[in-house]
N, C-alpha and C. Protein backbone atom coordinates (compact mmCIF):
# COMPACT_ATOMS: atom_id res chain seq x y z
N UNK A 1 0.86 -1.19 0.00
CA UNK A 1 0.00 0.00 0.00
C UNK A 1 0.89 1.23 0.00
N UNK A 2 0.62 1.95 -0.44
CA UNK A 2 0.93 3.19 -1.09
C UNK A 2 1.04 3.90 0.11
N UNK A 3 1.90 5.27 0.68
CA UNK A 3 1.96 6.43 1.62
C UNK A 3 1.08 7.37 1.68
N UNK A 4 0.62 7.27 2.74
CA UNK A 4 -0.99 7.92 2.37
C UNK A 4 -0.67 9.42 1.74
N UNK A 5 0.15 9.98 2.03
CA UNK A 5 0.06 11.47 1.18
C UNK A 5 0.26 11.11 -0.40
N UNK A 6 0.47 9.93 -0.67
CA UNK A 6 1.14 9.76 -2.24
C UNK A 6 -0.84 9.42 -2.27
N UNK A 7 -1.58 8.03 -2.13
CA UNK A 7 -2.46 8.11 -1.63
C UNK A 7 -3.70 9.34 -2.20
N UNK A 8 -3.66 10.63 -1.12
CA UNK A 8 -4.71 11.35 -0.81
C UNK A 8 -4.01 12.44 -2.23
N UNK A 9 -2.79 12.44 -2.74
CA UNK A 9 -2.63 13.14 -3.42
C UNK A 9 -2.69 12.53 -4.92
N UNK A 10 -3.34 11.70 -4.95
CA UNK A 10 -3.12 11.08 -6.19
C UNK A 10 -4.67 11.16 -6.80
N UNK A 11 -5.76 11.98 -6.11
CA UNK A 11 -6.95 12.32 -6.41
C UNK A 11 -7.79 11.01 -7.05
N UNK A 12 -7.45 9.86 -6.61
CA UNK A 12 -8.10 8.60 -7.30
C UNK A 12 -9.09 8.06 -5.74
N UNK A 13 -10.47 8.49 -6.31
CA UNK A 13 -11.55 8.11 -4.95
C UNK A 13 -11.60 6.93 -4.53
N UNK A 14 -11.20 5.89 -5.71
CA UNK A 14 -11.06 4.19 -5.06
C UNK A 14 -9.58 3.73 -4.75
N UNK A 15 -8.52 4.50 -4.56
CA UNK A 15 -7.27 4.10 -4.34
C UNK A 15 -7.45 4.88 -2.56
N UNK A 16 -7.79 5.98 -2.48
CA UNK A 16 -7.98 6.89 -1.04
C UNK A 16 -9.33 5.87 -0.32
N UNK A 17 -10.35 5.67 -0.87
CA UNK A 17 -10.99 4.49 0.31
C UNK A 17 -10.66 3.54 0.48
N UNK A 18 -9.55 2.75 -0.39
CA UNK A 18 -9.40 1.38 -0.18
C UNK A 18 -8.00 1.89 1.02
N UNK A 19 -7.44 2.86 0.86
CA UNK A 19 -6.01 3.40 1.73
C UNK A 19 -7.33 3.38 3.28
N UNK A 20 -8.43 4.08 3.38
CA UNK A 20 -9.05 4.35 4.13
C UNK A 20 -9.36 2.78 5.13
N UNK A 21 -9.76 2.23 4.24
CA UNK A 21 -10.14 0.79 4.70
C UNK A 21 -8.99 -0.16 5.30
N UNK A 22 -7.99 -0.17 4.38
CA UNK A 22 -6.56 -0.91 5.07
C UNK A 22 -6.09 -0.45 6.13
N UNK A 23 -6.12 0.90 7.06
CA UNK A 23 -6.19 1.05 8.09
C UNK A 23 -6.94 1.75 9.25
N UNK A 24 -7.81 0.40 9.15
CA UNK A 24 -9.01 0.17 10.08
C UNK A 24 -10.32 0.98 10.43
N UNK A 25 -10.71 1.89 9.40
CA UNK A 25 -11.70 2.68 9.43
C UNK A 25 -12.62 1.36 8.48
N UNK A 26 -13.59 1.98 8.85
CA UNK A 26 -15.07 1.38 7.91
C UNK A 26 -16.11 2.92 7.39
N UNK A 27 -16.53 2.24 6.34
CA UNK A 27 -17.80 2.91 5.77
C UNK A 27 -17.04 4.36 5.18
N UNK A 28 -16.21 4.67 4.84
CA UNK A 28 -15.55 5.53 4.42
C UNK A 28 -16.34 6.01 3.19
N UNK A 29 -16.68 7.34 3.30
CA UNK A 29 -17.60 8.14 2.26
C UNK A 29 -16.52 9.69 1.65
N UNK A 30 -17.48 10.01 0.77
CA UNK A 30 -17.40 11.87 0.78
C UNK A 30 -18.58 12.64 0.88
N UNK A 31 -18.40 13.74 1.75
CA UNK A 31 -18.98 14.23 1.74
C UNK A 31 -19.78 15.45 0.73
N UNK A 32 -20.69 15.78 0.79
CA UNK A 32 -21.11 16.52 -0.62
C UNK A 32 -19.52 18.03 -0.14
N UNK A 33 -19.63 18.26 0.66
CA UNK A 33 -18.32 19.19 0.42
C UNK A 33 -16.71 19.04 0.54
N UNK A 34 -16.70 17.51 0.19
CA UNK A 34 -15.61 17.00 -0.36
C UNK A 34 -14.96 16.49 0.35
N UNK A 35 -15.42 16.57 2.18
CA UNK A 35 -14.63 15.75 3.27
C UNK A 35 -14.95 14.67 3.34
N UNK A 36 -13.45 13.64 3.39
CA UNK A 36 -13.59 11.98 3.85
C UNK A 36 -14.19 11.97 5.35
N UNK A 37 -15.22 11.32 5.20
CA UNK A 37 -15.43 10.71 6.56
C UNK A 37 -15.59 9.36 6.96
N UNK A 38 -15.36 8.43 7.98
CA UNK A 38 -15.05 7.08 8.10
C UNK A 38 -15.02 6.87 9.52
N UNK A 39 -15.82 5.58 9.69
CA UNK A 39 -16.02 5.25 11.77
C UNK A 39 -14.78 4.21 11.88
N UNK A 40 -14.28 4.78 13.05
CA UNK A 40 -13.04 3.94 13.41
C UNK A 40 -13.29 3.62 15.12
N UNK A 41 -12.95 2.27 15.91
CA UNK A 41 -13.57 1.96 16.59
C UNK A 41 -12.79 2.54 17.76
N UNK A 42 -12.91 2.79 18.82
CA UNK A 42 -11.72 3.62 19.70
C UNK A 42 -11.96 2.44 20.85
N UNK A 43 -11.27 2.45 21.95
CA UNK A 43 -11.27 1.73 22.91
C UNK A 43 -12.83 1.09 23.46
N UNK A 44 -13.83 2.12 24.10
CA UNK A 44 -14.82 2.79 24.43
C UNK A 44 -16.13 2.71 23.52
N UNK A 45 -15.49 3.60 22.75
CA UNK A 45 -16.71 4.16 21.54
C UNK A 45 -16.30 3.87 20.32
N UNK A 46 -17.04 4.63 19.34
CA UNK A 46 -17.48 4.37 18.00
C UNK A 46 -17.08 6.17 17.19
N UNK A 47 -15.86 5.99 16.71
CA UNK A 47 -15.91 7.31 16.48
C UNK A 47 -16.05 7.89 14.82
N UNK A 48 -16.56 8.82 15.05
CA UNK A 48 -17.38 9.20 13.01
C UNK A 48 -16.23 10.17 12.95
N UNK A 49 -14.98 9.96 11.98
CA UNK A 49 -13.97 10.56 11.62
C UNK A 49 -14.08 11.79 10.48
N UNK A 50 -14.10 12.83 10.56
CA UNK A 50 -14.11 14.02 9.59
C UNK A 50 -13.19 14.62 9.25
N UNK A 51 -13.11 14.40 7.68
CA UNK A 51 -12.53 15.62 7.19
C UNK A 51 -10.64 14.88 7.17
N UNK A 52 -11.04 13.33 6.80
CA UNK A 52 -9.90 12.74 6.90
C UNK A 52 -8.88 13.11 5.55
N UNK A 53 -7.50 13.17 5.34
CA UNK A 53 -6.58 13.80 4.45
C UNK A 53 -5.25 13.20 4.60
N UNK A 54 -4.14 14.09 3.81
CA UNK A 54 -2.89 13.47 3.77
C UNK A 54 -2.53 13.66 5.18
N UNK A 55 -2.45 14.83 6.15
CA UNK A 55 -2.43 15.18 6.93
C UNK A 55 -2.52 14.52 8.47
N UNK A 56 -3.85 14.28 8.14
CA UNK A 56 -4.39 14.01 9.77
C UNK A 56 -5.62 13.06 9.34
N UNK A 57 -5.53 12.38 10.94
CA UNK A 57 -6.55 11.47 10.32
C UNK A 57 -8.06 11.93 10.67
N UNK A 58 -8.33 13.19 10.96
CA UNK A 58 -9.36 13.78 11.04
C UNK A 58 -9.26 15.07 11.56
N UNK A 59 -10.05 16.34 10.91
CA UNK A 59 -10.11 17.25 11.65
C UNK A 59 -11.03 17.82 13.08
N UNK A 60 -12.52 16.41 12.99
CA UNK A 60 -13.04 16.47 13.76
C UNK A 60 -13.46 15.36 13.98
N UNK A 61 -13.73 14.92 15.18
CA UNK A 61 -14.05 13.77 15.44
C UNK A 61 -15.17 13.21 17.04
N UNK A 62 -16.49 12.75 16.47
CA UNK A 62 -17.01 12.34 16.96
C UNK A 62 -17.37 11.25 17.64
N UNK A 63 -17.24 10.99 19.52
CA UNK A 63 -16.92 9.66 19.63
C UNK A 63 -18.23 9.04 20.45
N UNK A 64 -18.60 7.74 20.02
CA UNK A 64 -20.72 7.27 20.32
C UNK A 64 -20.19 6.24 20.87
N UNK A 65 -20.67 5.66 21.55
CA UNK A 65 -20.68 4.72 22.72
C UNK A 65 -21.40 3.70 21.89
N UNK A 66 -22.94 4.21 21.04
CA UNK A 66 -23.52 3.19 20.55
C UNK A 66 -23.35 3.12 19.09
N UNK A 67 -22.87 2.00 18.49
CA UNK A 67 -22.56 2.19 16.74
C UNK A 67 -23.43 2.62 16.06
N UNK A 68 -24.89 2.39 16.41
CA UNK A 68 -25.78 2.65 15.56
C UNK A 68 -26.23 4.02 15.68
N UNK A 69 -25.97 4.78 16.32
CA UNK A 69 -25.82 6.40 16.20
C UNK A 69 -24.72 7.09 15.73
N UNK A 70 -24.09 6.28 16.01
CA UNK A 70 -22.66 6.81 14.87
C UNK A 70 -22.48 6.90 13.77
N UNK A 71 -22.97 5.38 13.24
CA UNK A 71 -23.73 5.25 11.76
C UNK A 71 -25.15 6.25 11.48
N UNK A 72 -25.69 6.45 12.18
CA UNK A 72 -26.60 7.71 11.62
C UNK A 72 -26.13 8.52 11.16
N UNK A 73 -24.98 9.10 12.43
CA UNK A 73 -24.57 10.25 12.01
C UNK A 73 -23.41 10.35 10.29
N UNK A 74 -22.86 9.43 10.50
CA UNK A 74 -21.76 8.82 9.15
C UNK A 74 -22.86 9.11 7.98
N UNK A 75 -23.83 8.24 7.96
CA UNK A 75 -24.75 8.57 6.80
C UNK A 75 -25.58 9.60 6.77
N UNK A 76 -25.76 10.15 7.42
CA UNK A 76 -26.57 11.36 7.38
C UNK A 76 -26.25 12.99 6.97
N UNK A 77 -24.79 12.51 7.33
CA UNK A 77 -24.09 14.27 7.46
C UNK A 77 -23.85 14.15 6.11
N UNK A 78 -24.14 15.63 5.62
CA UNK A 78 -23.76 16.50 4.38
C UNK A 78 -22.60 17.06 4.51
N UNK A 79 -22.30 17.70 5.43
CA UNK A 79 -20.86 18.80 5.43
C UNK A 79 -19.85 18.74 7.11
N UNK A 80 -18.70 18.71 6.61
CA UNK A 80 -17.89 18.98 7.81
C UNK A 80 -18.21 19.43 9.26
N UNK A 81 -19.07 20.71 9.23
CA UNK A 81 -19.26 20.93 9.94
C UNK A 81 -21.03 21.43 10.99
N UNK A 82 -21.39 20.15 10.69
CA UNK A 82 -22.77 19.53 10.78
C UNK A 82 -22.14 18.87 12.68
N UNK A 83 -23.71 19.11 12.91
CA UNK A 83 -23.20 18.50 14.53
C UNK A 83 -24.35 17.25 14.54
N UNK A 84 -24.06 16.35 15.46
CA UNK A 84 -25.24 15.12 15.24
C UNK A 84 -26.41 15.98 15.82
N UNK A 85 -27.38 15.15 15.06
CA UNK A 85 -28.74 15.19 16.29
C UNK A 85 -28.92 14.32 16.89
N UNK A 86 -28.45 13.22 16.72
CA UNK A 86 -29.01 11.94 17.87
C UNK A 86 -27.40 11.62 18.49
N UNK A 87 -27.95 12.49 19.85
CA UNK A 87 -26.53 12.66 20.42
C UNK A 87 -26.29 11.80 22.14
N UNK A 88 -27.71 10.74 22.42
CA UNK A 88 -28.13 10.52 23.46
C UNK A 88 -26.49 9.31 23.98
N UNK A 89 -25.50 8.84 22.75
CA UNK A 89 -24.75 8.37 23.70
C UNK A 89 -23.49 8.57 23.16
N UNK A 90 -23.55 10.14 22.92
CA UNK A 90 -22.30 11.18 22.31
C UNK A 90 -21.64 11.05 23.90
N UNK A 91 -20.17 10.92 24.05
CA UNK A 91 -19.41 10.53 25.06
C UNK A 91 -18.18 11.78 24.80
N UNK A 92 -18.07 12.61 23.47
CA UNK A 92 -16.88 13.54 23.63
C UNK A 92 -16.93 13.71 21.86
N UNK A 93 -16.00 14.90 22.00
CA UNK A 93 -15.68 15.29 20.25
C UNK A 93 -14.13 16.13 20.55
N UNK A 94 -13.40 15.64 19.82
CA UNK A 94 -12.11 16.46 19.70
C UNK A 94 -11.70 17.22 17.90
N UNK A 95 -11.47 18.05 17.96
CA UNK A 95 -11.38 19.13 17.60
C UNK A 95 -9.77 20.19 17.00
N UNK A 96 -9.82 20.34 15.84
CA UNK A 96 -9.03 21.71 16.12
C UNK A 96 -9.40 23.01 15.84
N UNK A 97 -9.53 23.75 16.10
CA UNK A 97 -10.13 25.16 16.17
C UNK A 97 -11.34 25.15 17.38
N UNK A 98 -11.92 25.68 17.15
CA UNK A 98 -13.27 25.86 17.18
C UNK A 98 -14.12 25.00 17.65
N UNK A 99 -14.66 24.37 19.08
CA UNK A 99 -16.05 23.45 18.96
C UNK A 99 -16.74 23.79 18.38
N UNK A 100 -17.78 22.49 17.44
CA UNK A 100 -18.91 22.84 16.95
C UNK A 100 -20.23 22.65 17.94
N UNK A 101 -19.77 22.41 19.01
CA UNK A 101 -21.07 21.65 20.01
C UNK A 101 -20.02 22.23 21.77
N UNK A 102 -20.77 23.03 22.20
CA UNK A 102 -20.32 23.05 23.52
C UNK A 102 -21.86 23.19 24.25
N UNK A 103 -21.71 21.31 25.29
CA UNK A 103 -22.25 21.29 26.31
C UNK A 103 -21.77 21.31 27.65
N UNK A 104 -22.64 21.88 28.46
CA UNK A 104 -21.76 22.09 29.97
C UNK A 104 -22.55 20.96 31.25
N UNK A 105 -21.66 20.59 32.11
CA UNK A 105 -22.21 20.05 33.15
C UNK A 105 -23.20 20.79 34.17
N UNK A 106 -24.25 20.04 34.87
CA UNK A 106 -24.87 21.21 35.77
C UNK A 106 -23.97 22.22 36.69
N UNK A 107 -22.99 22.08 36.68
CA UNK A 107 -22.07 22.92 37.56
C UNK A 107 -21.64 24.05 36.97
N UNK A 108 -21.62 24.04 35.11
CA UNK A 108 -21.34 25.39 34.09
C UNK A 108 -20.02 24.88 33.64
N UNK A 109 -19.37 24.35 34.44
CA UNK A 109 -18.32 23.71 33.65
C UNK A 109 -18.21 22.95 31.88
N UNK A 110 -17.46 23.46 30.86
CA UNK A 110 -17.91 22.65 29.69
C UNK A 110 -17.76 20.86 30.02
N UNK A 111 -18.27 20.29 29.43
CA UNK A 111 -18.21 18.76 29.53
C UNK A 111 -16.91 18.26 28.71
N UNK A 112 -16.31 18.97 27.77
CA UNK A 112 -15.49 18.56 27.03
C UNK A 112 -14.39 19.22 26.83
């Protein structure tokens, strides 16, 4: 297998999902605004990977406790920066820039 920047730079959509798939993501899509996204399983949870590239293996990343809300969210989202709605066993999201979702504990503290 190929280096993923050779890979993500080689603009071929079935050479970048099959790169996607050989290490260990599933369901690997595009999004209508051109971000890879793909669920990769984390210790814990179920996490919906965004905005995957030569770079990084996501710019945002959503992590579900239950797969089958994860997979909602995987198939459902249109764009990068879409937040789930079925968020009942959303456990955390990491980030660079900017949260797209800040919830706080009853204390005011953010949760994340």
């Amino acid at each position: 297998m190929s280096h993923f920047i050779d890979v993500f730079s080689s603009g071929s959509e079935s050479d970048i999902k099959a790169w996607i798939e050989a290490n260990h993501y599933i369901m690997p899509r595009i999004l209508d605004d051109g971000s890879w996204v793909a669920i990769s399983k984390l210790a814990y949870t179920w996490a919906v990977c965004v905005d995957m590239d030569a770079v990084t293996a996501y710019r945002y990343r959503w992590c579900f406790a239950d797969f089958s809300e994860a997979l909602y969210f995987l198939n459902t989202m249109t764009d990068f920066d879409e937040v789930p709605t079925r968020r009942e066993s959303l456990k955390g999201h990491r980030y660079s820039g900017e949260p797209l979702l800040v919830e706080h504990w009853p204390n005011g503290e953010p949760r994340w």
